[in-house]
N, C-alpha and C. Protein backbone atom coordinates (compact mmCIF):
# COMPACT_ATOMS: atom_id res chain seq x y z
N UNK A 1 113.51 122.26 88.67
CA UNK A 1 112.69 121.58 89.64
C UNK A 1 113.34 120.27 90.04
N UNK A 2 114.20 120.04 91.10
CA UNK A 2 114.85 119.23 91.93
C UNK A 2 115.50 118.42 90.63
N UNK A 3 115.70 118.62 89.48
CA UNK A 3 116.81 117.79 88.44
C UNK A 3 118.22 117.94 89.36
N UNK A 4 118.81 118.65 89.89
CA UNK A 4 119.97 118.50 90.19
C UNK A 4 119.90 117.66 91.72
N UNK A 5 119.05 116.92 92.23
CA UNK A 5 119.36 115.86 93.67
C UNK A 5 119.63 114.69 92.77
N UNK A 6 120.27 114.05 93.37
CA UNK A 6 120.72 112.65 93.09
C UNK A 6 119.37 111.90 93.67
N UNK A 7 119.04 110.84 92.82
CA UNK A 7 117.80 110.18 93.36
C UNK A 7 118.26 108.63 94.33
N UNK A 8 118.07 108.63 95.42
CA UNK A 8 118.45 107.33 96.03
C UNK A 8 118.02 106.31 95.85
N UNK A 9 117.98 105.43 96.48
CA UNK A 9 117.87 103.79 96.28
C UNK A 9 116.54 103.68 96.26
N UNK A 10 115.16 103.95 96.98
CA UNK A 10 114.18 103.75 96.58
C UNK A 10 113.26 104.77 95.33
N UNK A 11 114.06 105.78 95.27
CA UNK A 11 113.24 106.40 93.82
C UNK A 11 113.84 105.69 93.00
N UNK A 12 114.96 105.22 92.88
CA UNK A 12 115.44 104.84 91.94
C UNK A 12 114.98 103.36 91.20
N UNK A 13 114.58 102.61 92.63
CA UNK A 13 113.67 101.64 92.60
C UNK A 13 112.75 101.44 91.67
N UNK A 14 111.76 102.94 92.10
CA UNK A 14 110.34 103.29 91.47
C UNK A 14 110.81 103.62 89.79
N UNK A 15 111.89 104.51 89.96
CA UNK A 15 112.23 104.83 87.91
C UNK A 15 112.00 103.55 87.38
N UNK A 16 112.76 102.51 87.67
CA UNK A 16 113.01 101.53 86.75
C UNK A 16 111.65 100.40 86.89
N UNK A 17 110.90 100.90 87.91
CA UNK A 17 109.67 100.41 87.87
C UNK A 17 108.69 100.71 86.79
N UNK A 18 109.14 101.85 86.64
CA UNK A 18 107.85 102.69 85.80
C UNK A 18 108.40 102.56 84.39
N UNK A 19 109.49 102.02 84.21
CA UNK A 19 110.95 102.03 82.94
C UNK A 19 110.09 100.45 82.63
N UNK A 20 110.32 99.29 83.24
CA UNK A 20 109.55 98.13 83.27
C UNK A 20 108.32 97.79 82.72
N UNK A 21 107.53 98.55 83.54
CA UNK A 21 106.20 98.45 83.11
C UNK A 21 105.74 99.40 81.66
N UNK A 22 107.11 100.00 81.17
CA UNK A 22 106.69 100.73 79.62
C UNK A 22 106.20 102.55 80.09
N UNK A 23 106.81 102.77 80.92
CA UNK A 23 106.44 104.68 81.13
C UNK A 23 107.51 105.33 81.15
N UNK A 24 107.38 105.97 80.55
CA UNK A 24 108.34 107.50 80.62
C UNK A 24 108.47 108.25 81.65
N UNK A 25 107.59 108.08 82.63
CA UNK A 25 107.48 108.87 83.57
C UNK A 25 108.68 109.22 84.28
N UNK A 26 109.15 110.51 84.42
CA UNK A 26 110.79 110.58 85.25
C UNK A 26 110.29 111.23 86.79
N UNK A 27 111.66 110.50 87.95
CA UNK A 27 111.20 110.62 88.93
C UNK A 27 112.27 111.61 88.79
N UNK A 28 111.89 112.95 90.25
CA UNK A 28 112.66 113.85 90.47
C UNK A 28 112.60 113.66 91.85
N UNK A 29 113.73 114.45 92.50
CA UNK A 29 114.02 114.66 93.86
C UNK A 29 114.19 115.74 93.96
N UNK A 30 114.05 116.57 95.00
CA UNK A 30 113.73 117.92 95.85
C UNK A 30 114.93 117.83 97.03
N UNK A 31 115.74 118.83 97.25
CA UNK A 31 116.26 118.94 98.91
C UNK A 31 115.28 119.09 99.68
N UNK A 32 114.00 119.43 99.62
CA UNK A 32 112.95 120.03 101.20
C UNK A 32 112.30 118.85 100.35
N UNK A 33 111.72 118.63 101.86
CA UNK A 33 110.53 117.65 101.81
C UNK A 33 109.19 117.14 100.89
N UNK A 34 108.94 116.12 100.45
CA UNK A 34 107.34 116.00 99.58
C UNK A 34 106.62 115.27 100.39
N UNK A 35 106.66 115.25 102.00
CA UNK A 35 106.17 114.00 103.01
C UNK A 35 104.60 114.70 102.74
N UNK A 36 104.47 115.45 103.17
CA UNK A 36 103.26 116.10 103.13
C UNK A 36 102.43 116.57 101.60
N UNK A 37 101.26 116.77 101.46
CA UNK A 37 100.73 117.03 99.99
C UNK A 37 100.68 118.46 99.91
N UNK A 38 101.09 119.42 100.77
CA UNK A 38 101.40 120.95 100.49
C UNK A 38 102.56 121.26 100.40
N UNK A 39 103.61 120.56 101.10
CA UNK A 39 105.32 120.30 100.95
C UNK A 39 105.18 120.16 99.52
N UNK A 40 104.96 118.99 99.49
CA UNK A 40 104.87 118.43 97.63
C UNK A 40 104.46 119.51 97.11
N UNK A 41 103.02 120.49 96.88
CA UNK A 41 102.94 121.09 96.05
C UNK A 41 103.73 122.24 96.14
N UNK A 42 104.18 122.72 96.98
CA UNK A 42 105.00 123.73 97.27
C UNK A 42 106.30 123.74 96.41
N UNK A 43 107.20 122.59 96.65
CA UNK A 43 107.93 122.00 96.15
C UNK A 43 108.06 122.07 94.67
N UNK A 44 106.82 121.34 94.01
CA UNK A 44 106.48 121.05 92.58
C UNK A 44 106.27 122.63 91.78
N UNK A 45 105.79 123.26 92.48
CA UNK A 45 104.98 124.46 92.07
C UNK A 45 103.81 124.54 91.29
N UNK A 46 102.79 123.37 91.96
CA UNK A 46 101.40 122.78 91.34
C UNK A 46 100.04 123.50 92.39
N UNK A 47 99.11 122.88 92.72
CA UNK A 47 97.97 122.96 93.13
C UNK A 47 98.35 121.69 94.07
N UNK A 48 97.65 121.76 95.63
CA UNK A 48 97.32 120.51 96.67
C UNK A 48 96.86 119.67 95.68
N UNK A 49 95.73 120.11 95.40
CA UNK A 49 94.56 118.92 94.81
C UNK A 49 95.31 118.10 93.65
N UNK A 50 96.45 118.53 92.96
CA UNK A 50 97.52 117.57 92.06
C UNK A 50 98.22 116.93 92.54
N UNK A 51 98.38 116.64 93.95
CA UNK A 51 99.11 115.74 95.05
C UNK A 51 98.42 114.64 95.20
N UNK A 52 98.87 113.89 94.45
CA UNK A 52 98.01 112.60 94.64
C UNK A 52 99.12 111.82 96.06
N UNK A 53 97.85 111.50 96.81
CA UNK A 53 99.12 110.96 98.29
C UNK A 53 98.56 109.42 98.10
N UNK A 54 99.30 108.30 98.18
CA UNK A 54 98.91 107.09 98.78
C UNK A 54 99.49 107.03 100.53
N UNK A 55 97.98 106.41 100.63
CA UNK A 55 97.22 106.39 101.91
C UNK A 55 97.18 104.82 102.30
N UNK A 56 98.00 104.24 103.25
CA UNK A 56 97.60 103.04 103.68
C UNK A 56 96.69 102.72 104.99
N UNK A 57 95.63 101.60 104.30
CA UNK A 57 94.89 101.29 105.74
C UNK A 57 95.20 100.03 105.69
N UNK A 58 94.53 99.17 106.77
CA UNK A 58 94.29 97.70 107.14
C UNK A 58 92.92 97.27 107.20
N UNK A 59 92.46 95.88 106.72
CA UNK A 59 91.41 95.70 107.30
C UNK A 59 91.45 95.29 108.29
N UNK A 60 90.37 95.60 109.34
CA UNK A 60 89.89 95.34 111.12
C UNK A 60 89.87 93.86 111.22
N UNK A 61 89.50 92.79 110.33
CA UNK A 61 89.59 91.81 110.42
C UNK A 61 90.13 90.65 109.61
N UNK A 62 90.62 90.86 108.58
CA UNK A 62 91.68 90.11 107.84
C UNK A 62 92.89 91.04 107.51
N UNK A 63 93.32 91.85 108.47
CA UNK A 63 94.23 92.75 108.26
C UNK A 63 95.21 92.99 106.72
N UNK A 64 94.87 92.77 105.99
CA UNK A 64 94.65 92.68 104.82
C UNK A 64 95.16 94.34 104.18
N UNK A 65 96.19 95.11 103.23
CA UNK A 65 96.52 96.04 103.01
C UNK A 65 95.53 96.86 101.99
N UNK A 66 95.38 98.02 102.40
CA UNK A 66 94.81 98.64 101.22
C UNK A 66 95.17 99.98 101.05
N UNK A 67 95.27 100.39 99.58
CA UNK A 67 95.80 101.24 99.26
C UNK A 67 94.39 102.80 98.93
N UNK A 68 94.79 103.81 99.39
CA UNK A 68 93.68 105.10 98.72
C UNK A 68 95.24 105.53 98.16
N UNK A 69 94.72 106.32 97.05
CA UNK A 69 95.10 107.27 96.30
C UNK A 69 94.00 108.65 96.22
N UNK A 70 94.33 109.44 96.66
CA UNK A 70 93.47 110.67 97.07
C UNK A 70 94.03 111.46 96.99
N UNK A 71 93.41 112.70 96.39
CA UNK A 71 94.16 114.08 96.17
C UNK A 71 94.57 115.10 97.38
N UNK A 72 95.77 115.62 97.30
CA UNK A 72 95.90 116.25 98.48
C UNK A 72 95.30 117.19 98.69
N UNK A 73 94.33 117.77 98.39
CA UNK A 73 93.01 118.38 99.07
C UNK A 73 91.86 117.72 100.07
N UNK A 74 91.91 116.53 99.61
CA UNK A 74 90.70 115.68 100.17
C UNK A 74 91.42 114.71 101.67
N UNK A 75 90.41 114.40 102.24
CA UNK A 75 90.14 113.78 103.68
C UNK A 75 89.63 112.52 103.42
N UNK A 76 90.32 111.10 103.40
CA UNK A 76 89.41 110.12 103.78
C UNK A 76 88.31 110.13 104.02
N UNK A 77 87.17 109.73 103.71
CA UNK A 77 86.08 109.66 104.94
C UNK A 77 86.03 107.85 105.10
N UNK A 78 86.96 107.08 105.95
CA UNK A 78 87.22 106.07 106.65
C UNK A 78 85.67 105.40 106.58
N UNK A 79 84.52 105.32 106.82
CA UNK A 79 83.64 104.86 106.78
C UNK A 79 83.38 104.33 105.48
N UNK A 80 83.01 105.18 104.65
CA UNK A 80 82.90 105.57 103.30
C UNK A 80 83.71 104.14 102.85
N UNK A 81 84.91 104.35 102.96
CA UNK A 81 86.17 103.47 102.17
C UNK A 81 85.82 101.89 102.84
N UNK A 82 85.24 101.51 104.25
CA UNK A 82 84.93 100.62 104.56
C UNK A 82 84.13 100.47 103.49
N UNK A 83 83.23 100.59 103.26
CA UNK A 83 81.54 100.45 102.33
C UNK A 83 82.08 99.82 101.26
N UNK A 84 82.98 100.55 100.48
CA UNK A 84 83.97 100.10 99.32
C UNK A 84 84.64 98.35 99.64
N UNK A 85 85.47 98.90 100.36
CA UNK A 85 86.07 97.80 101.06
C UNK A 85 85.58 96.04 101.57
N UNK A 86 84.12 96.49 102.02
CA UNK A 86 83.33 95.58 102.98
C UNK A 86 83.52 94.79 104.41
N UNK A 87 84.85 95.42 104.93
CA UNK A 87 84.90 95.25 106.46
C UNK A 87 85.40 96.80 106.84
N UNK A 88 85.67 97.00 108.20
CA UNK A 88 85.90 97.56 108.79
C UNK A 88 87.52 97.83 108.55
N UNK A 89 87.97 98.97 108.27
CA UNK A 89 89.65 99.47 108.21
C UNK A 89 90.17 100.22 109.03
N UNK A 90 91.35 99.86 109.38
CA UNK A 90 91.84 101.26 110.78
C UNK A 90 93.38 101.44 110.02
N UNK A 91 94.23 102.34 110.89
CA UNK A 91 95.48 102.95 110.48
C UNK A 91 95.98 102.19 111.11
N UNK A 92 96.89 101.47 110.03
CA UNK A 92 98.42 101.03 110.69
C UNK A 92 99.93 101.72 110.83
N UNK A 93 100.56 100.96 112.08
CA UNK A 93 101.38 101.90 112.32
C UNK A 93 102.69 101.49 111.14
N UNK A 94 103.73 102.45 111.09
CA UNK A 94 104.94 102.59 110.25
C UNK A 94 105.73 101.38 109.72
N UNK A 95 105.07 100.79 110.63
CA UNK A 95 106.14 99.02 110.73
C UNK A 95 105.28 98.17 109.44
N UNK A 96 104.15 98.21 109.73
CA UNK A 96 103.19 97.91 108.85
C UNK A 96 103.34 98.43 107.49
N UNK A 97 103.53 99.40 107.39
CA UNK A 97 103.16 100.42 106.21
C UNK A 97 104.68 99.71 105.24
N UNK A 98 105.53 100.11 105.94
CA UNK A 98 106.59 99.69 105.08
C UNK A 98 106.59 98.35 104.92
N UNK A 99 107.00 96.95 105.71
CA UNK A 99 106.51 95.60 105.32
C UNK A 99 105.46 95.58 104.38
N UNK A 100 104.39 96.27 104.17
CA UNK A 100 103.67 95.58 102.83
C UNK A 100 104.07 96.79 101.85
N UNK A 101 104.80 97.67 101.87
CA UNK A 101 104.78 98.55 100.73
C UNK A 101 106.10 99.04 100.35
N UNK A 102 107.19 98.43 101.48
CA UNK A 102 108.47 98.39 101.14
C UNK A 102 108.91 100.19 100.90
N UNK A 103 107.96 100.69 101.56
CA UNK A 103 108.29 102.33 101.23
C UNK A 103 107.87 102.78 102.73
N UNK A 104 108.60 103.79 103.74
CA UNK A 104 108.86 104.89 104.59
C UNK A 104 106.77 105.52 104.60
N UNK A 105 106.21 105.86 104.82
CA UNK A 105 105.08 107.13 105.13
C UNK A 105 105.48 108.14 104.56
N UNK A 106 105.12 108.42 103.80
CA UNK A 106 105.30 110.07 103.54
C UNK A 106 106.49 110.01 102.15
N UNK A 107 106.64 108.52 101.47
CA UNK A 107 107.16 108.74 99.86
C UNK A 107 106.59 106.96 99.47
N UNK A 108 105.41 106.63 99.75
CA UNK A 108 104.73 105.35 99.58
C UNK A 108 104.12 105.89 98.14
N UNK A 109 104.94 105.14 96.99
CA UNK A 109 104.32 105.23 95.46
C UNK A 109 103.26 105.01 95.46
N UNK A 110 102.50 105.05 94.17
CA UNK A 110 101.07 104.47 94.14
C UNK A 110 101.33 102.77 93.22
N UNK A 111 102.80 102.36 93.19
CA UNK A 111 102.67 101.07 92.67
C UNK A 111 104.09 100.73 93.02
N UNK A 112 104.35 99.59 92.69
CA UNK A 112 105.98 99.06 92.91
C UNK A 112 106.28 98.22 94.50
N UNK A 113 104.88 98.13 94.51
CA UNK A 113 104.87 97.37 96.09
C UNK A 113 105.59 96.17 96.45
N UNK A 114 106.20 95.98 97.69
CA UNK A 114 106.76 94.46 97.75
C UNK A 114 105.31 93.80 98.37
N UNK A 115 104.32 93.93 98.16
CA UNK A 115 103.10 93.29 97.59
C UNK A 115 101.99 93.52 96.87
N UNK A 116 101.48 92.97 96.40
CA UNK A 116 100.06 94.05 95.57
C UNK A 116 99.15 94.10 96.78
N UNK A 117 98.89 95.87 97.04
CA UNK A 117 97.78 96.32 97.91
C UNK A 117 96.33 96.59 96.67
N UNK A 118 95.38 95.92 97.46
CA UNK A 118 93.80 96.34 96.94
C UNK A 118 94.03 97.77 96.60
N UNK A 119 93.55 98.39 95.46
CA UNK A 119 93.83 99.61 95.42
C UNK A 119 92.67 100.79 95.03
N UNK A 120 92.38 101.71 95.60
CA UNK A 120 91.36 102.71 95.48
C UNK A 120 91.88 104.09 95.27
N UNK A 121 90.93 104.87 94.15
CA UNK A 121 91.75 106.05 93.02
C UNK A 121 90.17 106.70 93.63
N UNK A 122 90.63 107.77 94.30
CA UNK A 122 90.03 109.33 94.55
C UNK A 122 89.46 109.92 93.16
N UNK A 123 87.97 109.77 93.51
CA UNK A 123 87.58 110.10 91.99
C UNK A 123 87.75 111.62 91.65
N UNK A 124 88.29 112.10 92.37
CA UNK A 124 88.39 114.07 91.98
C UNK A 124 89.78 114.02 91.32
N UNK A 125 90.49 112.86 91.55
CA UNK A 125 91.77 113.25 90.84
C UNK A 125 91.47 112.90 89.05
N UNK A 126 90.48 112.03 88.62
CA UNK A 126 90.09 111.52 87.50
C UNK A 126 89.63 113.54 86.85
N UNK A 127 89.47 114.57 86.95
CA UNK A 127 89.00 116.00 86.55
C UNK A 127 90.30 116.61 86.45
N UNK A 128 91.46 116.05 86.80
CA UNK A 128 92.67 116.76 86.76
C UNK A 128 93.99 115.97 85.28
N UNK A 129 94.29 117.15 84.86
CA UNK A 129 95.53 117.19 83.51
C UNK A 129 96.34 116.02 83.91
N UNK A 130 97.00 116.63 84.76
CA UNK A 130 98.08 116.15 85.67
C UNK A 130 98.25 116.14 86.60
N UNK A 131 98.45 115.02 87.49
CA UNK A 131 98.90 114.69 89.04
C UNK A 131 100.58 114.36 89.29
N UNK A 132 100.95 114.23 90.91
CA UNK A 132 102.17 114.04 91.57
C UNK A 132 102.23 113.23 92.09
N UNK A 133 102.86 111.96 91.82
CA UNK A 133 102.39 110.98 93.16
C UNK A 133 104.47 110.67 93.73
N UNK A 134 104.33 110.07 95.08
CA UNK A 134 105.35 110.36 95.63
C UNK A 134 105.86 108.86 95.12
N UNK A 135 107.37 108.91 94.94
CA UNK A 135 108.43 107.80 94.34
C UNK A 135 109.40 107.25 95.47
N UNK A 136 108.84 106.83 96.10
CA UNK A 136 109.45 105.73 97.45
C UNK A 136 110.43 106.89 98.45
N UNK A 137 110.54 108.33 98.62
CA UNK A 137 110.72 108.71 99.46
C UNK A 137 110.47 110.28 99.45
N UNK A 138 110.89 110.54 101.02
CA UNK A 138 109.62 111.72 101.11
C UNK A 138 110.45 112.99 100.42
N UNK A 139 111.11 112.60 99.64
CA UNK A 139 111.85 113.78 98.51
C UNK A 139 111.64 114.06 97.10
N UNK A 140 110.95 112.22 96.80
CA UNK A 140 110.54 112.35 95.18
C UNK A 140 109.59 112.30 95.02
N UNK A 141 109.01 112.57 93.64
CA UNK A 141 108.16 112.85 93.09
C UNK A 141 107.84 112.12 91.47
N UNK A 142 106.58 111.87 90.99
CA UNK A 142 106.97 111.95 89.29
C UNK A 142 105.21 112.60 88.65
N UNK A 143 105.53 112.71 88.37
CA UNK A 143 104.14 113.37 87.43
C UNK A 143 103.73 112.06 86.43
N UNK A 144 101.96 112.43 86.10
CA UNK A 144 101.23 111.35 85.49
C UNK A 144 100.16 111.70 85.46
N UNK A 145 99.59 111.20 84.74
CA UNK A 145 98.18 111.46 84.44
C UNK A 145 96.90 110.48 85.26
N UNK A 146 95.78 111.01 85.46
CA UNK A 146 94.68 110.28 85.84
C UNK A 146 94.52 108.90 85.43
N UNK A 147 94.72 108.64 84.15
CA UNK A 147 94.86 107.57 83.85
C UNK A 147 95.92 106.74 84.01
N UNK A 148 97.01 107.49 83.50
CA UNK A 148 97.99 106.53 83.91
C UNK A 148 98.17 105.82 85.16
N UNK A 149 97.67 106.69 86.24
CA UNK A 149 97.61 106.30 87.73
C UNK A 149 96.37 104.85 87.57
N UNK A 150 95.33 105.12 87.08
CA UNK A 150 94.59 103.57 86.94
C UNK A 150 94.92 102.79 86.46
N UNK A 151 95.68 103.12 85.41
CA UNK A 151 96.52 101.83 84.71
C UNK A 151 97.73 101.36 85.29
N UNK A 152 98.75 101.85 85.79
CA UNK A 152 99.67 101.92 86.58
C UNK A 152 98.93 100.84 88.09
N UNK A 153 97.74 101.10 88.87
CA UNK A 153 98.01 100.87 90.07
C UNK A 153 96.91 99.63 89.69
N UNK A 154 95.98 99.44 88.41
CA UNK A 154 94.88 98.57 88.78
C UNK A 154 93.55 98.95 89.43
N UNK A 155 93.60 100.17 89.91
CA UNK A 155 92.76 100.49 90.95
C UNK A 155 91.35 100.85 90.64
N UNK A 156 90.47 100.91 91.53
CA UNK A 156 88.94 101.45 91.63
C UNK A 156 88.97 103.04 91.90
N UNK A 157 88.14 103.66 91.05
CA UNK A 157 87.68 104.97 91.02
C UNK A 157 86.76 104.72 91.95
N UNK A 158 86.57 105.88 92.90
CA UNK A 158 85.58 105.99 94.05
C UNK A 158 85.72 106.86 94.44
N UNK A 159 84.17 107.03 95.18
CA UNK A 159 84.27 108.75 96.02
C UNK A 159 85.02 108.15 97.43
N UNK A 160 85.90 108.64 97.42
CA UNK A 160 86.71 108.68 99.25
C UNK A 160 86.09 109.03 100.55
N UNK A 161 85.89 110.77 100.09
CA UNK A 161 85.59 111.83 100.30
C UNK A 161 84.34 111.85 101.65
């Protein structure tokens, strides 16, 4: 399972991130794509719903970064995450995404940010063994647990959904 790609400059980033902060966790790389959370599972040879994707929004009025972590089965429900939140959030575009997260769309870790994003954990992924979350590009990958992902990102358990 993608052991033989060479991992580039931003997974490699994320290894020694996760090496730092005290995890074992090893990142892998894939030749085909993990941009997407069915690519990824395809890829992995897991379940969608073990695709944990980070999801960046903005707030509407202190434009302010925030992070979902949500399983790749599940749909934002954008309202919902406002409520959480307490203003209003919309999608920012690519330019955005990378300036606060120093990672591309489609391989944005769930930590290792070139800033700390507010962070929110998809409570359906908390029922699962093991999750996938993507390692700074849309090729890697590393496996982890529910928890480790809360401990790892800081984040709030919440319904998304």
């Amino acid at each position: 399972m993608g052991a033989d790609v060479e991992l580039g400059s931003s997974a490699r980033a994320v290894q020694e991130a996760l090496r730092r902060l005290g995890y074992g966790n090893r990142v892998v790389a894939f030749d085909q794509t993990t941009r997407t959370a069915k690519e990824a599972a395809e890829a992995i040879g897991c379940r969608v719903e073990q695709i944990a994707k980070s999801l960046v929004f903005r707030t509407s009025e202190g434009q302010r970064p925030i992070l979902v972590v949500a399983s790749g089965k599940n749909r934002v429900n954008e309202a919902r995450l406002a409520d959480h939140v307490g203003e209003g959030i919309e999608r920012p575009d690519a330019a955005y995404v990378r300036a606060r997260t120093g990672y591309a769309i489609g391989g944005v870790p769930p930590m290792a940010h070139a800033e700390a994003l507010e962070t929110y954990i998809d409570r359906d992924l908390m029922a699962l063994d093991a999750i996938w979350a993507a390692a700074g590009t849309p090729h890697a990958v590393f496996r982890l647990t529910p928890e480790e992902l809360v401990a790892l990102t800081g984040g709030r358990v919440v319904d998304v959904t």
